[in-house]
N, C-alpha and C. Protein backbone atom coordinates (compact mmCIF):
# COMPACT_ATOMS: atom_id res chain seq x y z
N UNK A 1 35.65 25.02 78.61
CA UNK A 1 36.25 24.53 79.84
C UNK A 1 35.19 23.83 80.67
N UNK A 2 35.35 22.69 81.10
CA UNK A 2 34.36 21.83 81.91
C UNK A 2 34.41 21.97 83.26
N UNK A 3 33.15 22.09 83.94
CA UNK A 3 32.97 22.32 85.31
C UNK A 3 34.04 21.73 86.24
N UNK A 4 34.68 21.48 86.89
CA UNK A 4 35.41 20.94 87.67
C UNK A 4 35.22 20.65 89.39
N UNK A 5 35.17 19.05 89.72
CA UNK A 5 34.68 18.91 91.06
C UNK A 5 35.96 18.26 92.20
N UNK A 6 36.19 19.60 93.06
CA UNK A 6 37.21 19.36 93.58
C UNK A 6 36.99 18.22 94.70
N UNK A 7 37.31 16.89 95.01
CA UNK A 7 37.50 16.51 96.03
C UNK A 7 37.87 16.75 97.08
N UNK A 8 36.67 16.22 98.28
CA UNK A 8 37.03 16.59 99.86
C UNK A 8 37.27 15.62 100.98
N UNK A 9 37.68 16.19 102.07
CA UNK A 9 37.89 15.53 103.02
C UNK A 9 36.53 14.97 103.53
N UNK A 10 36.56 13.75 104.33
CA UNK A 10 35.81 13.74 105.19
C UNK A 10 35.16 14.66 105.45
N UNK A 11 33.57 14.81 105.70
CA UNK A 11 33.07 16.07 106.08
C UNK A 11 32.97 16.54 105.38
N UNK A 12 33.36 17.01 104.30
CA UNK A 12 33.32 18.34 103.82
C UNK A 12 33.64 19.41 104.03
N UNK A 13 33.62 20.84 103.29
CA UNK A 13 34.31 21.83 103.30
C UNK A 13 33.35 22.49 104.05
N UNK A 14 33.69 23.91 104.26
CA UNK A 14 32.62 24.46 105.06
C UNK A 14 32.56 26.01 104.67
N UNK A 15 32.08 26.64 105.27
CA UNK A 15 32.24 28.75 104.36
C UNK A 15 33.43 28.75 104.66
N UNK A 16 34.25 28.68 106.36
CA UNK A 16 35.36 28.69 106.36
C UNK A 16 36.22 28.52 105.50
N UNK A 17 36.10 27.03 104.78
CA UNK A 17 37.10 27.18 103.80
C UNK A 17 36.73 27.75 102.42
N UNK A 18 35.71 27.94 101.99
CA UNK A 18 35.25 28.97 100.95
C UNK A 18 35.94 29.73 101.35
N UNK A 19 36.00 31.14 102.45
CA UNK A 19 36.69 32.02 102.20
C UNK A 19 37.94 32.11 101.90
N UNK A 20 38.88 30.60 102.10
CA UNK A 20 40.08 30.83 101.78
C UNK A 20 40.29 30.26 99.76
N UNK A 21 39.06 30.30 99.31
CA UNK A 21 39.66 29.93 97.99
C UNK A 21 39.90 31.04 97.16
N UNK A 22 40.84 30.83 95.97
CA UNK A 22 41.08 32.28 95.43
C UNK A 22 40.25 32.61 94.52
N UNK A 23 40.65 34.11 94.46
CA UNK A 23 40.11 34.96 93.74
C UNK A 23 40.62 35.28 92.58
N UNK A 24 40.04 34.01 91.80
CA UNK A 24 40.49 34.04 89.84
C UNK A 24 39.93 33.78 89.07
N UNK A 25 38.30 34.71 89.06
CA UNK A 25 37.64 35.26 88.01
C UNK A 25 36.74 33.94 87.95
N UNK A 26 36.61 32.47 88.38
CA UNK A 26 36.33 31.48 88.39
C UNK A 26 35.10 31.32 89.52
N UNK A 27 34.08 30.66 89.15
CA UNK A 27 33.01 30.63 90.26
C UNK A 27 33.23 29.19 90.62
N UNK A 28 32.82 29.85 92.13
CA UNK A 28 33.69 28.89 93.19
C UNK A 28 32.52 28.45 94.28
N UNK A 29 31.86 27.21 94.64
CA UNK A 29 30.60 26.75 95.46
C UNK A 29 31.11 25.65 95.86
N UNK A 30 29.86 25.75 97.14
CA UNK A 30 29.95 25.12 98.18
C UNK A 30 28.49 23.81 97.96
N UNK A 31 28.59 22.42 97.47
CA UNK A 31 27.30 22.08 97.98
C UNK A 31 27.65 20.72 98.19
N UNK A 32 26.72 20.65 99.54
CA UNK A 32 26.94 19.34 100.32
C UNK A 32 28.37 19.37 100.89
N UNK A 33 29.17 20.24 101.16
CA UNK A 33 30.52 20.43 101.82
C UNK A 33 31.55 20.01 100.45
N UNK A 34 31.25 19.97 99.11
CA UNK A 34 32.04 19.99 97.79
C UNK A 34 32.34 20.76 97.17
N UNK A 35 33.23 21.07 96.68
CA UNK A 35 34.03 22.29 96.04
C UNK A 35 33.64 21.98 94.48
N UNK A 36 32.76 22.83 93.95
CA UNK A 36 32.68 23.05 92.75
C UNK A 36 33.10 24.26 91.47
N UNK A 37 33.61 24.16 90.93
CA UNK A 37 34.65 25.40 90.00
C UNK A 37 33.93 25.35 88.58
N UNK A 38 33.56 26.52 88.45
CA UNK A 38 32.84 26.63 87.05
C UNK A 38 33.90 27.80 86.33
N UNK A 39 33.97 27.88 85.27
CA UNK A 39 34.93 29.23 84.31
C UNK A 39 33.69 30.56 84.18
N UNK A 40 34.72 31.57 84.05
CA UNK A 40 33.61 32.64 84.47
C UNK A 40 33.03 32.92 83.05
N UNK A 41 31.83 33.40 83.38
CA UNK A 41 30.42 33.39 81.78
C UNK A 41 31.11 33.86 80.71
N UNK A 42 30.22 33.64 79.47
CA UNK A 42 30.71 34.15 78.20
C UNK A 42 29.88 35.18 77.97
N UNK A 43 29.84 36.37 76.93
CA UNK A 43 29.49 37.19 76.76
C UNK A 43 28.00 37.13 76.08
N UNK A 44 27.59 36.27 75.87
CA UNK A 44 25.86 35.62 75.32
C UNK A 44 25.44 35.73 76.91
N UNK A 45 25.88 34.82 78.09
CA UNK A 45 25.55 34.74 79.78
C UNK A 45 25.23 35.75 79.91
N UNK A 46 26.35 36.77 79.87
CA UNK A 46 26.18 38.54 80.62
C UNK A 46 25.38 39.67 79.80
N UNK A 47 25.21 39.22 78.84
CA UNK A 47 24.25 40.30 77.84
C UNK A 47 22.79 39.68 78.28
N UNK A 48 22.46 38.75 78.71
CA UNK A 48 21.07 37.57 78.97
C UNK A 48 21.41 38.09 80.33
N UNK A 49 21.88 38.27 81.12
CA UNK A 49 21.77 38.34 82.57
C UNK A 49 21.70 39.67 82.57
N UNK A 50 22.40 40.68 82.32
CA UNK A 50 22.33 41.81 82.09
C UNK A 50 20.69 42.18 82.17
N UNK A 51 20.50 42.21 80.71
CA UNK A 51 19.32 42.62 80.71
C UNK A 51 17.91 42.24 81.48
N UNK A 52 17.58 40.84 81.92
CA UNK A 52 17.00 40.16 83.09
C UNK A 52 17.10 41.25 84.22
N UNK A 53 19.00 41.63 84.00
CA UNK A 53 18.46 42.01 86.02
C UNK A 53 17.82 43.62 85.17
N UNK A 54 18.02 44.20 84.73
CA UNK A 54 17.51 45.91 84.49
C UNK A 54 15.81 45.59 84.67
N UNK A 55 15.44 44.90 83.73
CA UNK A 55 13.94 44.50 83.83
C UNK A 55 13.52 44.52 85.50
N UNK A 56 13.99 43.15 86.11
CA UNK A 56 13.39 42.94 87.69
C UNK A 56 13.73 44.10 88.63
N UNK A 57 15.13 44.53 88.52
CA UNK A 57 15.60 45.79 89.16
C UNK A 57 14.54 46.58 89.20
N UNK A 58 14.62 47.11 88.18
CA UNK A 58 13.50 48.12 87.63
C UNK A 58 12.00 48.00 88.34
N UNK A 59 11.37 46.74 88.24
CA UNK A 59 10.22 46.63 88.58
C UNK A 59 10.03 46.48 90.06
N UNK A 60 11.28 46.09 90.72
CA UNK A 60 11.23 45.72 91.87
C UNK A 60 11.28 46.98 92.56
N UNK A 61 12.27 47.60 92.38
CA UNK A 61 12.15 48.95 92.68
C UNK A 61 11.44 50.23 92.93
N UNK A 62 10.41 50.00 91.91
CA UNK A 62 9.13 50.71 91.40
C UNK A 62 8.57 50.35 92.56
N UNK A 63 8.05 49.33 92.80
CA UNK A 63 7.17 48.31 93.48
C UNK A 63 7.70 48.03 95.00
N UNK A 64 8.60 49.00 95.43
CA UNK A 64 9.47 48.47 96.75
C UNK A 64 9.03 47.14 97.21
N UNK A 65 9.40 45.77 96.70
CA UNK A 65 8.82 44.72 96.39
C UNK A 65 10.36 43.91 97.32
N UNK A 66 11.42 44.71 97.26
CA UNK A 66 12.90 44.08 98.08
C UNK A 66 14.17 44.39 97.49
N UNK A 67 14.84 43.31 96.91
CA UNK A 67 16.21 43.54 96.26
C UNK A 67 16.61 42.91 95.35
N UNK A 68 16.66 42.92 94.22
CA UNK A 68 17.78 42.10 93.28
C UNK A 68 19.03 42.45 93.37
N UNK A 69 19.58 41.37 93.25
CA UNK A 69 21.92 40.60 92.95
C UNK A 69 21.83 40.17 91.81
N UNK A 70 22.97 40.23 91.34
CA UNK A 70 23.46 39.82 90.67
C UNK A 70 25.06 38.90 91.16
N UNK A 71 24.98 38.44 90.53
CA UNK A 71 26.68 37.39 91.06
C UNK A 71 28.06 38.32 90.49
N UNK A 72 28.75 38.47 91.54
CA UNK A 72 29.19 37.40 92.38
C UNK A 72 28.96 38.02 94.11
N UNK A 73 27.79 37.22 94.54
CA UNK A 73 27.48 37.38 95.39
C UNK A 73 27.00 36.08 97.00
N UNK A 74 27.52 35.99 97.64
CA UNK A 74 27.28 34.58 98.07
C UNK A 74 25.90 34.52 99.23
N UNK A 75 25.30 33.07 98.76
CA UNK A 75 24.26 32.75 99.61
C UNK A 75 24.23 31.51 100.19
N UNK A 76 24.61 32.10 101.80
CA UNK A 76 24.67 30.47 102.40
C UNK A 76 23.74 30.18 102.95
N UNK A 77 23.26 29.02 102.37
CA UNK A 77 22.25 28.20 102.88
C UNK A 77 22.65 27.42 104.27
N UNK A 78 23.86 26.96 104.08
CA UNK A 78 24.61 26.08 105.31
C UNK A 78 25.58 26.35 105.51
N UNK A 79 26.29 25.70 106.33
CA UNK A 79 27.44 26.13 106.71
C UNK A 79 28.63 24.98 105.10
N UNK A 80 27.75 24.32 104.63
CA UNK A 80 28.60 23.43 103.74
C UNK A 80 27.82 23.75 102.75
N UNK A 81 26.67 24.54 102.65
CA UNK A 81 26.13 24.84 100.92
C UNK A 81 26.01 26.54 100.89
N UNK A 82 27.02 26.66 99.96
CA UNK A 82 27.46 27.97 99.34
C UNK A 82 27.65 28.20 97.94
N UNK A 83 26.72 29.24 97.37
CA UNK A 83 26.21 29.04 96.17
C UNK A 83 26.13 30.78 96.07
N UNK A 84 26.61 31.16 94.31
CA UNK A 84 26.73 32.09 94.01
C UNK A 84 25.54 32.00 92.62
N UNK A 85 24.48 32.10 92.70
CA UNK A 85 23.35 32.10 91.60
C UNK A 85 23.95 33.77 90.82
N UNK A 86 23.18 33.73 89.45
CA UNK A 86 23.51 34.36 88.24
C UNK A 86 23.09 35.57 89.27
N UNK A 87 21.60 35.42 89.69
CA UNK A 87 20.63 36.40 89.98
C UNK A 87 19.78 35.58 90.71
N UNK A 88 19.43 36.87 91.75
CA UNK A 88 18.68 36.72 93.11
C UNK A 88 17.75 38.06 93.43
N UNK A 89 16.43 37.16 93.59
CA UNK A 89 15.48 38.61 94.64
C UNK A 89 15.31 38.02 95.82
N UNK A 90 15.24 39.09 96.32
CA UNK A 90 14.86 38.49 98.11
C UNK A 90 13.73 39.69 98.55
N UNK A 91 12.75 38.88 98.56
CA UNK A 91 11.75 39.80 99.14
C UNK A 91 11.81 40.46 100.86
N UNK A 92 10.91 41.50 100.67
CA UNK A 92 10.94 42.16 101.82
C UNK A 92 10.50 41.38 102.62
N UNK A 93 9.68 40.23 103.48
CA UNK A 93 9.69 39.17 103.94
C UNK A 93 11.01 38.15 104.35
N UNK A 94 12.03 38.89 103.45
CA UNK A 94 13.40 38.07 103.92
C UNK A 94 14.59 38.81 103.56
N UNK A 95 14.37 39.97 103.70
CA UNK A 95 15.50 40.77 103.91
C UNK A 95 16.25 40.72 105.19
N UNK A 96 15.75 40.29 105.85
CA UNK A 96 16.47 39.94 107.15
C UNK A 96 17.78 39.02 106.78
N UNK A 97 17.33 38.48 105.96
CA UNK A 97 18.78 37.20 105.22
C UNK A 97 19.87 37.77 104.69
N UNK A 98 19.74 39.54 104.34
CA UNK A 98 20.77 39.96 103.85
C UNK A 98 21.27 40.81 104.30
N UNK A 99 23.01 40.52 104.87
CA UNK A 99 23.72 40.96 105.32
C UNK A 99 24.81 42.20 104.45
N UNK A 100 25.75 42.78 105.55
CA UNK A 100 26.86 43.46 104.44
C UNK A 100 27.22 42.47 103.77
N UNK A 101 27.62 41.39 103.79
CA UNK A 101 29.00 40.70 103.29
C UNK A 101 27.92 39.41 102.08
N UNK A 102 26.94 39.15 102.17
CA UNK A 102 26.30 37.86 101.92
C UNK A 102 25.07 37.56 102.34
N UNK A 103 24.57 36.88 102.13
CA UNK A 103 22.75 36.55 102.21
C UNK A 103 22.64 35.18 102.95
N UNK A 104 22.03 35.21 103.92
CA UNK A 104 22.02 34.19 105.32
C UNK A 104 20.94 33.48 105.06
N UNK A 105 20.70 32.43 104.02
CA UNK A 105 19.50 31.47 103.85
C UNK A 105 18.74 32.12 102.35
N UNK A 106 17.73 31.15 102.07
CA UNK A 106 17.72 31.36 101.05
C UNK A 106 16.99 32.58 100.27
N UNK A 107 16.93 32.83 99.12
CA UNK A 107 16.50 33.95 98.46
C UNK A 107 14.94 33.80 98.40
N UNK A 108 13.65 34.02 97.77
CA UNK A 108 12.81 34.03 97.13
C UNK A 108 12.58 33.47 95.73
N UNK A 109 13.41 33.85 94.93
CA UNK A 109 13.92 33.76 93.53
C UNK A 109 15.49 33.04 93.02
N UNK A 110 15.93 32.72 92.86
CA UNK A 110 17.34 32.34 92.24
C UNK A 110 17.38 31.99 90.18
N UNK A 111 18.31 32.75 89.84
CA UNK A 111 18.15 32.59 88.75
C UNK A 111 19.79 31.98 87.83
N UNK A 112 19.79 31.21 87.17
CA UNK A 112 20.82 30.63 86.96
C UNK A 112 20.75 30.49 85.48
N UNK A 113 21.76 31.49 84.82
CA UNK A 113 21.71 31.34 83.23
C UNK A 113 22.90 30.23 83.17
N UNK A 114 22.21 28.98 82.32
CA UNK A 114 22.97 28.12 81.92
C UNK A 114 24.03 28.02 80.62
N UNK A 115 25.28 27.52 81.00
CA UNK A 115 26.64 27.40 80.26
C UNK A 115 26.93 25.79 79.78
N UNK A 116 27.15 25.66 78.81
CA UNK A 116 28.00 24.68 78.91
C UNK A 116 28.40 23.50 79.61
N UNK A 117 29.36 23.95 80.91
CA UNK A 117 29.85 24.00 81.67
C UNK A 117 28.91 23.84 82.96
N UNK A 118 28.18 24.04 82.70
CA UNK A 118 27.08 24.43 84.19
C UNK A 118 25.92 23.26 83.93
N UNK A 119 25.89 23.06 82.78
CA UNK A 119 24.12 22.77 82.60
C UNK A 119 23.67 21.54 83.58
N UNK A 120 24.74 20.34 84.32
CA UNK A 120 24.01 19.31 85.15
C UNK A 120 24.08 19.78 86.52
N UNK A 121 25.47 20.81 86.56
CA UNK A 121 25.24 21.21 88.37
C UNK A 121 23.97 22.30 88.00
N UNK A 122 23.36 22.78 87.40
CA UNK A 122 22.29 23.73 87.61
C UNK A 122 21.31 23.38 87.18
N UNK A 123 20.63 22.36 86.33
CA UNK A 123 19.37 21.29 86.35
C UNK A 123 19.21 20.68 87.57
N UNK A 124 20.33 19.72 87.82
CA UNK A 124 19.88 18.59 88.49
C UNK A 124 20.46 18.97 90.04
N UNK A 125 21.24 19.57 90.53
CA UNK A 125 22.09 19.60 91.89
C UNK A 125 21.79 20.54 92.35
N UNK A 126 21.72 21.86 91.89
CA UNK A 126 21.27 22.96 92.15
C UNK A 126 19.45 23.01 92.39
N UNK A 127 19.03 22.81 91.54
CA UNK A 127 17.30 22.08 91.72
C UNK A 127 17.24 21.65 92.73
N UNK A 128 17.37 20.42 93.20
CA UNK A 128 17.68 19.84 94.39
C UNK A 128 17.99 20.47 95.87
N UNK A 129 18.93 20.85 95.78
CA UNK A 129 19.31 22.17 96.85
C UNK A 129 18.57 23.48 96.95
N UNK A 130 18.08 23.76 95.80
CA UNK A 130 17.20 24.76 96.17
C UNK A 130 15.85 24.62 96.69
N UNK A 131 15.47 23.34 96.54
CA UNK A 131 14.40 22.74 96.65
C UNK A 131 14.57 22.77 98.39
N UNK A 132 15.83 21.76 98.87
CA UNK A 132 15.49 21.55 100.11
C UNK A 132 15.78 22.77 101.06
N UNK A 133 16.36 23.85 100.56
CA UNK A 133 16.52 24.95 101.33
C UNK A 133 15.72 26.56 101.05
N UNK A 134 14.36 25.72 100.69
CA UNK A 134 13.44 26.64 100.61
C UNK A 134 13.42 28.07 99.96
N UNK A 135 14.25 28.11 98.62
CA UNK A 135 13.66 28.69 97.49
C UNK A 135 12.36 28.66 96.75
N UNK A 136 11.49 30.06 96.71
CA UNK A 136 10.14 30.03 96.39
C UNK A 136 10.07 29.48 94.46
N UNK A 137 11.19 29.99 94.09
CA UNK A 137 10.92 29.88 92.14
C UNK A 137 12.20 30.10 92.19
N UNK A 138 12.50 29.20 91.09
CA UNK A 138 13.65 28.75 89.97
C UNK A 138 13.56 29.03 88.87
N UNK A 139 14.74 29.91 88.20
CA UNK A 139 14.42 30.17 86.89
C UNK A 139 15.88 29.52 86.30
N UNK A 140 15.74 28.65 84.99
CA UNK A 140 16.67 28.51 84.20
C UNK A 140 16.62 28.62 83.19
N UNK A 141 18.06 29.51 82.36
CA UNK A 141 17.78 30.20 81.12
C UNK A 141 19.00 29.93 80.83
N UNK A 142 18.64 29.36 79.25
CA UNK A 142 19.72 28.86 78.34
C UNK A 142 19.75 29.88 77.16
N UNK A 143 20.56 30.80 77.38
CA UNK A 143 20.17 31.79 76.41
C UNK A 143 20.92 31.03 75.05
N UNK A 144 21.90 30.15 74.79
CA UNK A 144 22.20 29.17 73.32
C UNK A 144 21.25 28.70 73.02
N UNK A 145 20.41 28.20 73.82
CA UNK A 145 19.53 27.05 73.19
C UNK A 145 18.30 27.97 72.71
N UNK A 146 17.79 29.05 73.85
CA UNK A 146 16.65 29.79 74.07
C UNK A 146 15.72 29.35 75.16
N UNK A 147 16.25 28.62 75.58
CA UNK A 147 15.27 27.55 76.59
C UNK A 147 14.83 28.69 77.97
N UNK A 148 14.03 28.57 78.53
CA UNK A 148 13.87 29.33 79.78
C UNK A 148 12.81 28.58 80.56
N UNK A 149 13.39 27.68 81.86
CA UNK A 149 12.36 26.93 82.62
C UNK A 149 12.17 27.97 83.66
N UNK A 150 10.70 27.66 84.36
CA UNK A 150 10.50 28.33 85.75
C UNK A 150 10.11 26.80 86.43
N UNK A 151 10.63 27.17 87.90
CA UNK A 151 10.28 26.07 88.50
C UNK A 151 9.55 26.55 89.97
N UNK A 152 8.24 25.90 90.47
CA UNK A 152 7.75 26.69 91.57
C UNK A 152 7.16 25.96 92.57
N UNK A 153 6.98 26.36 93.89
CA UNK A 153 6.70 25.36 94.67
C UNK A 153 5.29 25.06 94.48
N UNK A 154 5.03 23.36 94.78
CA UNK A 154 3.68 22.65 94.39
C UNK A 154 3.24 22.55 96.05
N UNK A 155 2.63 22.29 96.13
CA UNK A 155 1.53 21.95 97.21
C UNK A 155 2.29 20.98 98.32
N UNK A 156 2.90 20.05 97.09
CA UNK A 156 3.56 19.08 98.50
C UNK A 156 5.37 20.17 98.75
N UNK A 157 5.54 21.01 98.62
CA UNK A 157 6.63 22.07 98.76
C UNK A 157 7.88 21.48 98.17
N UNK A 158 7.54 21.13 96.82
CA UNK A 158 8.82 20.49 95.68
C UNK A 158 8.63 21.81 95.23
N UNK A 159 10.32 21.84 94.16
CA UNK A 159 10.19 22.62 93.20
C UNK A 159 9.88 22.19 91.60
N UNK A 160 8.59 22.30 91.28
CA UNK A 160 7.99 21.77 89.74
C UNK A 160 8.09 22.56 88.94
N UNK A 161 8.43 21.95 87.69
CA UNK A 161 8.22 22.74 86.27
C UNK A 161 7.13 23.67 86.54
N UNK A 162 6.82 24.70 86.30
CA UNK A 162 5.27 25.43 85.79
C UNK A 162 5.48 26.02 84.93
N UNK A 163 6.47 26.19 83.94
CA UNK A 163 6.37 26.50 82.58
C UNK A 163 7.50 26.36 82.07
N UNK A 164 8.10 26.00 80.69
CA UNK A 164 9.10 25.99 79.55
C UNK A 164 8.73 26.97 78.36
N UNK A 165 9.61 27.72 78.33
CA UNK A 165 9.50 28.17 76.75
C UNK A 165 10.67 28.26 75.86
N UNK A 166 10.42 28.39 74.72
CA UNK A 166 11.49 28.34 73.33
C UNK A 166 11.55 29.14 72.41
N UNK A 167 12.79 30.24 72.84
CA UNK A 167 12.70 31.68 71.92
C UNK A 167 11.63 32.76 72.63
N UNK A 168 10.21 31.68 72.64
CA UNK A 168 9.22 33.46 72.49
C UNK A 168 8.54 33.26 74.05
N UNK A 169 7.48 33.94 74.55
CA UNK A 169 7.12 33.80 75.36
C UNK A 169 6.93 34.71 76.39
N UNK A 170 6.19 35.24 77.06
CA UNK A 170 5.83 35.35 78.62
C UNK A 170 5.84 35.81 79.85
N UNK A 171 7.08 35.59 80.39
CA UNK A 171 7.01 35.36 81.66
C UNK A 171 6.27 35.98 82.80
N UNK A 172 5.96 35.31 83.83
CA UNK A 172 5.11 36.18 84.65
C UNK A 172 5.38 34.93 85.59
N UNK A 173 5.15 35.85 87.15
CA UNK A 173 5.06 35.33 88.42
C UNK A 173 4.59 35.76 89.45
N UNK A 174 4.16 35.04 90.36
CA UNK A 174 3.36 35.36 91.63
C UNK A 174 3.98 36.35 92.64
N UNK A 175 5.70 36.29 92.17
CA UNK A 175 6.80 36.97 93.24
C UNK A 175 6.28 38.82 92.47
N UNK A 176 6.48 38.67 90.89
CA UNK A 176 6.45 40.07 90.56
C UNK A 176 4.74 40.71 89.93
N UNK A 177 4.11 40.45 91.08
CA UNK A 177 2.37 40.97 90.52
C UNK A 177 2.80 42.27 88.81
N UNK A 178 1.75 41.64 87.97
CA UNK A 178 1.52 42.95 86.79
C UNK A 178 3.03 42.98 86.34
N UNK A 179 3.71 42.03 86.53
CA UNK A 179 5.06 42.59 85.32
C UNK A 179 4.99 41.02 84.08
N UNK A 180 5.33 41.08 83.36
CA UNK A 180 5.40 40.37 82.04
C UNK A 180 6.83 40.37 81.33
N UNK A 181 7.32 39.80 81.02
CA UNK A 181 8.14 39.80 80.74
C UNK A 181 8.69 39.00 79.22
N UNK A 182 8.84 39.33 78.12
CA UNK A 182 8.92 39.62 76.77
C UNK A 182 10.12 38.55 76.56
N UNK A 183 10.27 37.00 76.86
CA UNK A 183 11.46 36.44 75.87
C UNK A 183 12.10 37.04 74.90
N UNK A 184 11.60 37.55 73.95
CA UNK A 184 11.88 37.83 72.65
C UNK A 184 12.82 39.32 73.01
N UNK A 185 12.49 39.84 74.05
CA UNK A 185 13.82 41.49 74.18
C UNK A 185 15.05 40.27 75.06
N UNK A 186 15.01 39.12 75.42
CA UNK A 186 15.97 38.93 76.08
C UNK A 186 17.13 37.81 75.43
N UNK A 187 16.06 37.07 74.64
CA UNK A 187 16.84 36.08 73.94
C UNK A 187 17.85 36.83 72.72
């Protein structure tokens, strides 16, 4: 099933009308005041996301370091960009952003396992937006392909590649001091 981009009015949409869209298992965003509809993950997504969040959970926890989400959980950046990422940490530095209901600006981390369906709004649109609303690291993980990018802020405060891997690999970051993280248990 292919992503689907609902046309808007003038202006754009806003959370307001996010809250009135329904509730049918379908992920439902807000960016640039546009209604975007993705089909909900396949079971390769949630076994790859799954295990991701137990790992960071876990370490984050240990480490009272803040909070990991998982989706479906919403983070408004604006009043017209509303975005439900796979997985989110928000450090203790910005826990203030998280409310009962939703997370008021951006995360630390955002993590977006790629579909099908997803792969140009979450390369190219999502990148972008996370970029200008001050997300520290981007992670994208293609658990079909095996692909897993990190993306992190550079000096001039873009979000840049700082590493790709394929199948095996790695991971490590400045957000989670001393944790490592094993491609090969996740792919």
């Amino acid at each position: 099933m292919e992503m689907a981009r609902i046309e808007t009015a003038a202006g754009g949409l806003t959370y307001e009308d996010f809250l009135l869209f329904p509730d049918d298992g379908q992920r439902h965003e807000l960016i640039g005041g546009e209604h975007f509809v993705t089909p909900s993950p396949s079971t390769v997504h949630q076994r790859f996301l799954k295990k991701l969040f137990r790992i960071l959970d876990d370490y984050v926890s240990e480490k009272n370091l803040g909070e990991v989400f998982f989706a479906p959980l919403d983070v408004i950046l604006s009043p017209h960009d509303v975005v439900e990422p796979d997985l989110i940490f928000i450090s203790n530095e910005r826990i203030d952003r998280l409310t009962e209901k939703n997370v008021q600006g951006a995360p630390d981390l955002v993590v977006e396992v790629i579909s099908e369906s997803s792969r140009r709004l979450d390369k190219k649109t999502k990148k972008v937006l996370y970029e200008r609303f001050d997300v520290i690291e981007y992670w994208l993980a293609d658990p079909e392909l095996g692909i897993f990018e990190i993306y992190r802020r550079n000096e001039a405060n873009k979000l840049v590649k700082a590493a790709e891997y394929e199948d095996t690999g790695k991971i490590t970051s400045p957000l989670f001091p001393e944790l490592t993280i094993d491609l090969e248990h996740l792919f």
